[in-house]
N, C-alpha and C. Protein backbone atom coordinates (compact mmCIF):
# COMPACT_ATOMS: atom_id res chain seq x y z
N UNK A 1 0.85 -1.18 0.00
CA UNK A 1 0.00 0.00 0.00
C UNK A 1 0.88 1.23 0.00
N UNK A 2 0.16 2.27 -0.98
CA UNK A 2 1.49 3.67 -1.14
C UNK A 2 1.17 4.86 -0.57
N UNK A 3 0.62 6.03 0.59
CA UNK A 3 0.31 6.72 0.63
C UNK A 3 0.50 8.04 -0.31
N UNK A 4 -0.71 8.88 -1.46
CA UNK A 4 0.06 9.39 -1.90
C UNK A 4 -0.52 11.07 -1.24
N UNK A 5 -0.13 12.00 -2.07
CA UNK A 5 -0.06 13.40 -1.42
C UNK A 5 -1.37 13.35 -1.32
N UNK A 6 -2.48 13.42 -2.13
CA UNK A 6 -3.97 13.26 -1.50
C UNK A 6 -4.19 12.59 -0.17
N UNK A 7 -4.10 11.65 -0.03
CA UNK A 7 -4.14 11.07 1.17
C UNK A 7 -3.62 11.42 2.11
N UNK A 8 -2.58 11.83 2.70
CA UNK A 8 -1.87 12.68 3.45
C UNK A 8 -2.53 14.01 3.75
N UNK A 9 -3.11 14.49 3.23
CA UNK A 9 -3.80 15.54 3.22
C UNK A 9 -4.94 15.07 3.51
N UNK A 10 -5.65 14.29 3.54
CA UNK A 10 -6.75 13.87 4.12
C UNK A 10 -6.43 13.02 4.99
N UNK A 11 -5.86 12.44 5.65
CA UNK A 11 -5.18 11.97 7.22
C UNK A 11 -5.40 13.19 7.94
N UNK A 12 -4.32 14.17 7.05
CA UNK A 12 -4.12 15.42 7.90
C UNK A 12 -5.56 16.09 8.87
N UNK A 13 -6.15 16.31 7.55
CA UNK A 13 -7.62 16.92 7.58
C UNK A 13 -8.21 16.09 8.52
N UNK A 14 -8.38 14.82 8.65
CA UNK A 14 -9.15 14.32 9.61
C UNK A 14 -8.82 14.03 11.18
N UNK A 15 -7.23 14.41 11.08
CA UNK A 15 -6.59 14.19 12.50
C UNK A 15 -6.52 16.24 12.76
N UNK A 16 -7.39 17.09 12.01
CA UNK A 16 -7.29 18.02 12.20
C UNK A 16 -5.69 18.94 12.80
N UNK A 17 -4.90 18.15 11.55
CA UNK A 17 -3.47 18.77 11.68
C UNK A 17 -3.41 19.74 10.63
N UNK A 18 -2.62 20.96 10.80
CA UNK A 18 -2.12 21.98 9.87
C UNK A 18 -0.91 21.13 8.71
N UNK A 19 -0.87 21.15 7.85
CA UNK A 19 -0.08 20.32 7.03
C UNK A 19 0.12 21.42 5.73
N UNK A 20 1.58 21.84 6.10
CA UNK A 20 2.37 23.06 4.96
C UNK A 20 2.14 21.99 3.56
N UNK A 21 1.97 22.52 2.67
CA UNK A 21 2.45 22.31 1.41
C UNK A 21 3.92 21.54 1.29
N UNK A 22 4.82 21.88 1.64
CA UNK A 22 6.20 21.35 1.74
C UNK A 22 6.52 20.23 2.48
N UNK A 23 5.65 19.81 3.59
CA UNK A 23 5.49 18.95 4.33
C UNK A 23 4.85 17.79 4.06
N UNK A 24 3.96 17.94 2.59
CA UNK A 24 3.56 17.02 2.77
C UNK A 24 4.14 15.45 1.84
N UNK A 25 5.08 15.50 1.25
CA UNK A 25 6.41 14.88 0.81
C UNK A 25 6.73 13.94 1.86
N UNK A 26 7.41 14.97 2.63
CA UNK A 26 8.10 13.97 3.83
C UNK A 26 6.93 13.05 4.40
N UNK A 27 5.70 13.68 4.84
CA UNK A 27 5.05 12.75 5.84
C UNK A 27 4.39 11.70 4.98
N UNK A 28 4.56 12.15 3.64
CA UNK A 28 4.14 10.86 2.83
C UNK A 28 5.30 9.73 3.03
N UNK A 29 6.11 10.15 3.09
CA UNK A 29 7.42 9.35 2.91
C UNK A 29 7.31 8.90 4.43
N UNK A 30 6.98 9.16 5.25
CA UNK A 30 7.12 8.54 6.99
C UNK A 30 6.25 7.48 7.17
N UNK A 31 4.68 8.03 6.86
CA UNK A 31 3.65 7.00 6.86
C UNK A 31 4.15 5.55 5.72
N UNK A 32 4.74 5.82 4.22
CA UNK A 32 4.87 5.03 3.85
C UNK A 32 6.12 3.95 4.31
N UNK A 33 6.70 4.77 5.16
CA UNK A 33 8.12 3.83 6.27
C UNK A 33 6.93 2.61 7.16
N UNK A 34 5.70 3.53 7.96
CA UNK A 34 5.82 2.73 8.60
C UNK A 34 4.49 1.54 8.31
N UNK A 35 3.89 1.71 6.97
CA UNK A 35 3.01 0.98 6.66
C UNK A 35 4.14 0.18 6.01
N UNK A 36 5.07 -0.04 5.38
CA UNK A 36 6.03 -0.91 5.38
C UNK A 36 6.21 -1.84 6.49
N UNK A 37 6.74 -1.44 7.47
CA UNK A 37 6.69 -1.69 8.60
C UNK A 37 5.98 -2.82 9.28
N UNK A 38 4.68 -2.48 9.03
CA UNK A 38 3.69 -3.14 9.59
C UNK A 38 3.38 -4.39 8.79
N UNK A 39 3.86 -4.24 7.24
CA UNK A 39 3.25 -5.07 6.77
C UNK A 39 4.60 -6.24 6.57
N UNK A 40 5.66 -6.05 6.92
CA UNK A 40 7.02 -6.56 7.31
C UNK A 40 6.88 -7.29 8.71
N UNK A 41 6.02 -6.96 9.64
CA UNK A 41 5.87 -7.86 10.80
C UNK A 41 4.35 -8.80 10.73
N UNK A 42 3.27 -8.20 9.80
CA UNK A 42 2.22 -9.18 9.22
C UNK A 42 3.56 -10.64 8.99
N UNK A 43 4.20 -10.20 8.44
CA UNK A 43 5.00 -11.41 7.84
C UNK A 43 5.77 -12.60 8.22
N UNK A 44 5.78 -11.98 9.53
CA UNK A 44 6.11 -13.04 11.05
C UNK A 44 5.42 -13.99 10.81
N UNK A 45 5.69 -15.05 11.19
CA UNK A 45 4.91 -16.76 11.44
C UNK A 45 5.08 -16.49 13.01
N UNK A 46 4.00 -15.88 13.50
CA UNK A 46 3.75 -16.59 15.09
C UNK A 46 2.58 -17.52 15.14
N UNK A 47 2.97 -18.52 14.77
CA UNK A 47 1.95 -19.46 15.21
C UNK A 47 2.57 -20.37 16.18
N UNK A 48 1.09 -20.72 17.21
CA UNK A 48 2.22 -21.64 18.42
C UNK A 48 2.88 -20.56 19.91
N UNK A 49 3.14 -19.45 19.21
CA UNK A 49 3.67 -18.22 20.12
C UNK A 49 2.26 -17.56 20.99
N UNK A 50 2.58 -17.98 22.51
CA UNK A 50 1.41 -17.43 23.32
C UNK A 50 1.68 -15.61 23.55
N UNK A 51 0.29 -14.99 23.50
CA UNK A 51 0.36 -13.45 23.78
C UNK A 51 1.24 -13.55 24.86
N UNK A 52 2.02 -12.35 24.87
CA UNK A 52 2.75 -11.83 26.25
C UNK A 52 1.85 -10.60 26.73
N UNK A 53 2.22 -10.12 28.00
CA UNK A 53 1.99 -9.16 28.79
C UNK A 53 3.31 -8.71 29.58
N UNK A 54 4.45 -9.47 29.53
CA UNK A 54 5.56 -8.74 30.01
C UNK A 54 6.36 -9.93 29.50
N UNK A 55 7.80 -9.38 29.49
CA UNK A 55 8.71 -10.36 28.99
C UNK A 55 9.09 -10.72 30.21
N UNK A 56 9.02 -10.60 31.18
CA UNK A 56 9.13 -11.32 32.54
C UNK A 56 7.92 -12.59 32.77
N UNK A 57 7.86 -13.91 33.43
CA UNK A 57 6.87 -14.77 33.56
C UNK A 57 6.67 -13.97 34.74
N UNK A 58 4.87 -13.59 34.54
CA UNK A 58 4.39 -13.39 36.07
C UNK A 58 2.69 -13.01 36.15
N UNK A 59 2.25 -13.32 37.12
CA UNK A 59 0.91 -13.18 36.80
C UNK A 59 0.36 -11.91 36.79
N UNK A 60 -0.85 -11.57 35.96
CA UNK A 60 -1.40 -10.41 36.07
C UNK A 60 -2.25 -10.34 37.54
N UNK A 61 -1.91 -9.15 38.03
CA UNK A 61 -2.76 -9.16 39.35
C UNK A 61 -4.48 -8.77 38.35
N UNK A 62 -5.14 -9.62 39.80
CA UNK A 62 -6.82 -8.82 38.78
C UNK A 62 -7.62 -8.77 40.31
N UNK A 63 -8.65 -7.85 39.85
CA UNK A 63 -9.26 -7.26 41.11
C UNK A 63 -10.81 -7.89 40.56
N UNK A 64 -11.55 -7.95 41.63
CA UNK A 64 -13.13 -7.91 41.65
C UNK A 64 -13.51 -7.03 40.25
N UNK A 65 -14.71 -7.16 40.06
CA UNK A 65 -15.16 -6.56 38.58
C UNK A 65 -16.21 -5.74 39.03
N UNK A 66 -16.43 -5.01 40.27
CA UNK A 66 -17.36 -4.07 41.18
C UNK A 66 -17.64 -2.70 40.56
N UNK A 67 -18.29 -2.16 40.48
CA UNK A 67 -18.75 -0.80 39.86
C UNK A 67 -18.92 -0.45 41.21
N UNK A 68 -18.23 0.57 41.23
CA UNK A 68 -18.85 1.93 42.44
C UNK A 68 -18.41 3.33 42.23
N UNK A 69 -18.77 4.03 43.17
CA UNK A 69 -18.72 5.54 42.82
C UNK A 69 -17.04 5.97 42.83
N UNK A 70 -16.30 5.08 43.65
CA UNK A 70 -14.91 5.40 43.47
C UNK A 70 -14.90 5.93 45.13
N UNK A 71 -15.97 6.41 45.87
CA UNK A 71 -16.16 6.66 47.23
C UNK A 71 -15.60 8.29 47.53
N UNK A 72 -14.98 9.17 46.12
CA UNK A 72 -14.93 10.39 46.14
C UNK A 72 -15.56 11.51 45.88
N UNK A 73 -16.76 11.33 45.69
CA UNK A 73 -17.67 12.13 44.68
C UNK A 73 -17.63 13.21 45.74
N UNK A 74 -18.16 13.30 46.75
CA UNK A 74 -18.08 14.49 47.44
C UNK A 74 -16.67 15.44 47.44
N UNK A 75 -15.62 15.23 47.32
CA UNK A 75 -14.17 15.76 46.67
C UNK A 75 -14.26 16.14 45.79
N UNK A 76 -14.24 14.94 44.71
CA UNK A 76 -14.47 15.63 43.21
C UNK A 76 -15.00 16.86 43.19
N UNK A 77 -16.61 16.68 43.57
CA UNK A 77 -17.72 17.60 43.26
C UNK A 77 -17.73 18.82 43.80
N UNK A 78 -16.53 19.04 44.81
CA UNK A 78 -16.01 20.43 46.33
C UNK A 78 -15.85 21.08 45.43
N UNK A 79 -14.95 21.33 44.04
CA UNK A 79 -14.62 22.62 43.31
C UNK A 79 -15.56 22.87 41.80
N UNK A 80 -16.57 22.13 42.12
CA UNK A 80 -17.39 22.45 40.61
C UNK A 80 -18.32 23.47 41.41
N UNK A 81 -18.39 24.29 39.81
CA UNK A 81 -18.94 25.51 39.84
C UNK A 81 -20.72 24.95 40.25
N UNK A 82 -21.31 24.08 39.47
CA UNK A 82 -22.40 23.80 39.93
C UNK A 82 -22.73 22.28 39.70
N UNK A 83 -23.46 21.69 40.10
CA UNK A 83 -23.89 20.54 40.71
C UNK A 83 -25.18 19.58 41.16
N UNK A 84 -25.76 18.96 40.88
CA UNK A 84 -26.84 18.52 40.84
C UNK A 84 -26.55 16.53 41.70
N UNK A 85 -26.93 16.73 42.37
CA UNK A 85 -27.26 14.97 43.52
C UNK A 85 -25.03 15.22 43.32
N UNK A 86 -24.88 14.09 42.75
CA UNK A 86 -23.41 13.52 42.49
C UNK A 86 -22.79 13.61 40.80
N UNK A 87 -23.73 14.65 40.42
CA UNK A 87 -23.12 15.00 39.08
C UNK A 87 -23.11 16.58 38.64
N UNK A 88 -21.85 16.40 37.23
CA UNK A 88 -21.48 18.15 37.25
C UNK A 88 -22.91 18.72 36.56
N UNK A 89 -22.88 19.96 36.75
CA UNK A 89 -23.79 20.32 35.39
C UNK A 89 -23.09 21.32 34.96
N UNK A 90 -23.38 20.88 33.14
CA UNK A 90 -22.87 21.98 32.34
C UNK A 90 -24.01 22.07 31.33
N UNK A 91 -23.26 23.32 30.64
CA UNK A 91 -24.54 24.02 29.90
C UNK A 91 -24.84 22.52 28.43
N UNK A 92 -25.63 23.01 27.82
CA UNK A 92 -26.28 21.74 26.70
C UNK A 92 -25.37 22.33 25.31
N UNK A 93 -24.94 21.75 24.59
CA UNK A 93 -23.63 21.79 23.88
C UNK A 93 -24.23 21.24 22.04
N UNK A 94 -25.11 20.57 22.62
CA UNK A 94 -25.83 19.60 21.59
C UNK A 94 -27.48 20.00 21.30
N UNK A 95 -27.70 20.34 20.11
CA UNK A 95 -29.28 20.37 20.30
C UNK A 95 -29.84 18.83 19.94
């Protein structure tokens, strides 16, 4: 796959980056480094190879799967401007 100057410019545009005219050469040339890249380690045979989580053997600690308020809301909520039960209020943003 080749990124060309159109495309780059529409990356740009959608990651809402400023992208000079002159610039956009090189970052064609970067993205196309690292979609290389990627498609250079597609190319690995890991089959048989278990996921890691650290290159050390060791277990993941894991906690209860509990939903709660976190037991700070009254903290949190000490420096908001305004406030309703245990939540902020802000103005409506969205019609």
């Amino acid at each position: 796959m080749s990124v060309d100057q159109a495309t780059v410019r529409r990356i740009a545009h959608l990651a809402r980056i400023a992208v000079e005219d002159q610039e956009v050469e090189r970052l064609g040339a970067e993205l196309n480094a690292i979609l290389d890249f990627v498609a250079e380690l597609s190319s690995v045979d890991v089959a048989g190879v278990e996921p890691l989580t650290s290159v050390l053997p060791m277990q993941m600690k894991k906690r209860q799967d509990v939903v709660t308020d976190g037991g700070f809301a009254d903290a949190i909520l000490a420096n908001a401007p305004e406030k309703d039960d245990h939540y902020f209020v802000v103005p409506k943003v969205v019609e």
